[in-house]
Protein backbone atom coordinates (compact mmCIF):
# COMPACT_ATOMS: atom_id res chain seq x y z
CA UNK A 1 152.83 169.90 124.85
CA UNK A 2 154.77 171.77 122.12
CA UNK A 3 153.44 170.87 118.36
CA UNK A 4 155.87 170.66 115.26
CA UNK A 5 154.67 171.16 112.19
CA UNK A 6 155.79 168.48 109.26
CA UNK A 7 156.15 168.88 105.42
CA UNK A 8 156.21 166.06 103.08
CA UNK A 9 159.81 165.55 101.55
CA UNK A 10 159.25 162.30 99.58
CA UNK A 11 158.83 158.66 99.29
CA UNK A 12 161.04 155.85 98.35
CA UNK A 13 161.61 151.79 98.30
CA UNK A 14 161.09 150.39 102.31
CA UNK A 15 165.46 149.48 102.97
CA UNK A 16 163.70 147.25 106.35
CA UNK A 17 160.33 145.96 105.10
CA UNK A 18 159.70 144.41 101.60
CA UNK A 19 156.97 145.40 99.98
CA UNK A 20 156.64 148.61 101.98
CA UNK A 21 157.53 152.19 100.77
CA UNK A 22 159.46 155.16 103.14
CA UNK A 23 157.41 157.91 103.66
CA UNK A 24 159.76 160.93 104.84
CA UNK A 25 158.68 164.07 106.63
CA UNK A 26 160.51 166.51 107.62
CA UNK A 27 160.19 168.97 110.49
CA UNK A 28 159.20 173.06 109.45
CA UNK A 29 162.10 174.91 109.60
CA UNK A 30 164.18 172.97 111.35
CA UNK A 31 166.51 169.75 110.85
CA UNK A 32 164.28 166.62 111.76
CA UNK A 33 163.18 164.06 109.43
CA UNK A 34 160.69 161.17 110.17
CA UNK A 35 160.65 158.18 108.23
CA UNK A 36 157.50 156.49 108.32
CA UNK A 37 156.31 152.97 106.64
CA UNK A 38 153.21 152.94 104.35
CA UNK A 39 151.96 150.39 102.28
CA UNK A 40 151.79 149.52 98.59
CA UNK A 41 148.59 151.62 97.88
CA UNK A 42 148.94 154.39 100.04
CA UNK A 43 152.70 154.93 98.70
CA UNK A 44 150.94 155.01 95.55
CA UNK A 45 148.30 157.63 96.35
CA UNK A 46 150.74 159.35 98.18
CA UNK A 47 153.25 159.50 95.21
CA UNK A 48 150.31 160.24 92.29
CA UNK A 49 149.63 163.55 94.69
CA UNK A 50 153.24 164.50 95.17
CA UNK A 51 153.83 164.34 91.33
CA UNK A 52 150.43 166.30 90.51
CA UNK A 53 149.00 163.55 88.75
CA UNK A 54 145.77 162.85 88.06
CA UNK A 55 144.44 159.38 87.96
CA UNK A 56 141.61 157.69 85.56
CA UNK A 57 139.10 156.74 88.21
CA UNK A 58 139.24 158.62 91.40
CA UNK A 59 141.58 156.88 94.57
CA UNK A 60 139.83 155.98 97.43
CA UNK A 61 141.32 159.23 99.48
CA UNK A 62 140.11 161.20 96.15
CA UNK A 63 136.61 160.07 97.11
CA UNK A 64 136.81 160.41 101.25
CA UNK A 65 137.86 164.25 99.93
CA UNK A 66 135.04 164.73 97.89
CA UNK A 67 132.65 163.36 99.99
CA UNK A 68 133.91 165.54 102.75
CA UNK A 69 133.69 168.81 100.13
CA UNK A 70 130.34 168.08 99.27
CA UNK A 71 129.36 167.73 102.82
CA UNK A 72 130.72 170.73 103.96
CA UNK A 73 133.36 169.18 106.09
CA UNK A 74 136.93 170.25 106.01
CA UNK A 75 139.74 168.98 107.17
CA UNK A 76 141.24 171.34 109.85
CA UNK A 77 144.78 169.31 110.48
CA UNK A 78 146.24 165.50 110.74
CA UNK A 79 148.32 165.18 114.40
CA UNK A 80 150.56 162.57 114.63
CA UNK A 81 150.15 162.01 118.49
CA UNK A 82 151.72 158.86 119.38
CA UNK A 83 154.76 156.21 118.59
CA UNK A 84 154.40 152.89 120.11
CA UNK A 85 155.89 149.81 118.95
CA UNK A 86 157.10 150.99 115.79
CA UNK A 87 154.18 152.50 114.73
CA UNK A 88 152.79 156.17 114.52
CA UNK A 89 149.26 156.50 115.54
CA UNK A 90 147.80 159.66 113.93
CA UNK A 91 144.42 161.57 113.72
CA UNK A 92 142.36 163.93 111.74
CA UNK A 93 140.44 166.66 112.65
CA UNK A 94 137.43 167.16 110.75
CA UNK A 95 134.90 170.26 111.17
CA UNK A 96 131.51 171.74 110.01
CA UNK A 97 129.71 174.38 110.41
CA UNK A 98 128.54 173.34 113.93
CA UNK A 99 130.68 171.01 114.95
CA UNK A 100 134.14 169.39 115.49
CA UNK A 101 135.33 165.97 115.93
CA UNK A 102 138.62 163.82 115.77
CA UNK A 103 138.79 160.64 113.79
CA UNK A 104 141.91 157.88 114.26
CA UNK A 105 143.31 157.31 111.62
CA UNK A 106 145.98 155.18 110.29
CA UNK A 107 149.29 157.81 109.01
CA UNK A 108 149.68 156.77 106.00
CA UNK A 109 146.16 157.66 105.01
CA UNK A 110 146.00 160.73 107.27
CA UNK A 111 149.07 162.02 104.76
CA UNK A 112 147.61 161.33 101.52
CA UNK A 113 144.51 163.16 102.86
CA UNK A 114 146.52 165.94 104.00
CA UNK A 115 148.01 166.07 100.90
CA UNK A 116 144.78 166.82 98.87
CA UNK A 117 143.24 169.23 100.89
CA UNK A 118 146.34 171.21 101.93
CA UNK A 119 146.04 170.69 105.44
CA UNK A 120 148.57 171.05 108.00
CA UNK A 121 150.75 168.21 109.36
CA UNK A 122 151.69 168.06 113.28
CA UNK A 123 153.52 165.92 115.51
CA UNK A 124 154.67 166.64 119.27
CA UNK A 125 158.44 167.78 119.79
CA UNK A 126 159.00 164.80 121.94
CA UNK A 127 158.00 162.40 118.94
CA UNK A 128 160.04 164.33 116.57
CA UNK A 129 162.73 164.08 118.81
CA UNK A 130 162.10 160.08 119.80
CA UNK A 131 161.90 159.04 116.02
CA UNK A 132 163.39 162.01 113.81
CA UNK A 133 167.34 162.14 112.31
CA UNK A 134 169.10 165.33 112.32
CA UNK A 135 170.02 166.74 108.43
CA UNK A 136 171.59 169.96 107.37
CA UNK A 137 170.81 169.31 103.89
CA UNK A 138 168.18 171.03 102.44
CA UNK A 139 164.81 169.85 101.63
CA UNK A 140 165.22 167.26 98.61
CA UNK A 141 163.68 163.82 98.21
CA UNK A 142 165.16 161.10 99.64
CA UNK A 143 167.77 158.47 97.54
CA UNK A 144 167.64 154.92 97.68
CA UNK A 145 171.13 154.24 98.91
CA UNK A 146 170.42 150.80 100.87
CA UNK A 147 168.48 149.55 97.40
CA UNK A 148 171.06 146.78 96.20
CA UNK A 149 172.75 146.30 99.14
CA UNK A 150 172.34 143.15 100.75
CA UNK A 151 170.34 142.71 103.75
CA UNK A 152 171.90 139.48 105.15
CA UNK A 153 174.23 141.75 107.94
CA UNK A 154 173.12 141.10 111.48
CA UNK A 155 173.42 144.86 113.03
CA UNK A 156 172.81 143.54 116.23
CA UNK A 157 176.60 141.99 116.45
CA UNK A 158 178.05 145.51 116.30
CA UNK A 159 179.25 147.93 119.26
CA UNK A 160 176.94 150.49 120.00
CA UNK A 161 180.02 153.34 118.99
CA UNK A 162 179.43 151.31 115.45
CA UNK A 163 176.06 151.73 115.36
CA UNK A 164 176.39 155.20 116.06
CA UNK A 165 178.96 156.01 113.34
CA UNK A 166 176.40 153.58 110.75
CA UNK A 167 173.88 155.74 111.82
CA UNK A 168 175.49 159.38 111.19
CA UNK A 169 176.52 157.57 107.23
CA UNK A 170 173.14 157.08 106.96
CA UNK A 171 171.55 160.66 107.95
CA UNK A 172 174.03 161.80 105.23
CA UNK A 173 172.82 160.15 102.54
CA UNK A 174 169.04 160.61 103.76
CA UNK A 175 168.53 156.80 104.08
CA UNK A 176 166.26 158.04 107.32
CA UNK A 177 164.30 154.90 107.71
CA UNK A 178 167.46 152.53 107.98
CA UNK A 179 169.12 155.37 110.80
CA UNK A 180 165.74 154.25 112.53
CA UNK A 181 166.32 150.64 112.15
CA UNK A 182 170.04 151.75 113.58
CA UNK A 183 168.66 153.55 116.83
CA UNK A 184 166.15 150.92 117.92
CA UNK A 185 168.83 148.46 117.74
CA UNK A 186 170.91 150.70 120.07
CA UNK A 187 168.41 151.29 122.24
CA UNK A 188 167.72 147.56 122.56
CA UNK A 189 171.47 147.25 123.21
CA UNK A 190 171.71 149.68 125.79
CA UNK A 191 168.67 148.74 127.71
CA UNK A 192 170.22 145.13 128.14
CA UNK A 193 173.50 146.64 129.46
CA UNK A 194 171.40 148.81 131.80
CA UNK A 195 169.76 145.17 132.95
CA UNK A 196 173.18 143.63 133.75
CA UNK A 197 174.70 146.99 135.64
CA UNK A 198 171.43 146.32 137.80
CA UNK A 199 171.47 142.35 138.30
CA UNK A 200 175.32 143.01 139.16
């Protein structure tokens, strides 16, 4: 199983879920990015990190770090290992002196952890592959094209060469988490025309 190692690029407004934020990684060295949905908080704690801010009170993952520190447990890595139904299931590895263990972990949490310790980010080349969108732009953070734009369009009453070309607009202008609202739909589409080649 070949591992990828994933850099942070940014966060911005959920275009598919309100209330949510866009968490974007982006493949080492190469041309993937992976947009991943996090919550309220975590897009906060996530966000105070990336800026180099430091809050008040510490943040709940401030805490689970310095608990960890003064335990003499590090965090060795965070391995996003799994997509299923829409969701990326993620772990940490944690060691000690004498030991070694894995913890599950929800990804948004795994990141902002990640993100205070400086450990390393990983996901298999086969998710990368599944959920990622091709970009030759360098690394900057992602813009919130889809912000105003209203949401009211029914995708799923477009041709599958449509959805294709909506999808290629939207790797341009980094809007990675609405390309991956694009492919499941084709996907979708294509798996019911598969169904009536069969039946026929």
């Amino acid at each position: 199983m070949e591992r990828v190692k994933l850099n942070v690029l940014g966060i911005t407004y959920s275009q598919v879920q309100a209330g949510a934020y866009a968490l974007v990684l982006s493949e080492e060295g190469g041309p993937y990015r992976i947009p991943v949905v996090v919550g309220v908080a975590e897009a906060q704690s996530i966000a105070i990190k990336l800026e180099n801010m430091i809050p008040p009170r510490p943040l709940p993952h401030d805490l689970i770090v310095g608990l960890s520190r003064a335990y003499g447990i590090n965090l060795d890595e965070v391995f996003l290992y799994k997509f299923e139904n829409g969701i990326f299931l993620s772990e940490l590895k944690f060691s000690s002196d004498d030991r070694s263990v894995k913890v599950d972990s929800r990804t948004s949490d795994a990141i902002a952890l990640a993100l205070r310790t400086g450990a390393p980010i990983y996901t298999t080349r086969e998710i990368l592959e599944k959920t990622g969108f091709i970009s030759d732009k360098a690394d900057a953070a992602p813009k919130n094209m889809f912000a105003d734009e209203p949401r009211t369009i029914n995708l799923k009453k477009f041709a599958v060469e449509e959805l294709e070309k909506m999808i290629a607009k939207c790797v341009e202008r980094e809007e990675y988490e609405k390309a991956a609202e694009i492919k499941n739909i084709i996907a979708e589409k294509l798996a019911e025309r598969d169904n009536k080649t069969s039946e026929d």
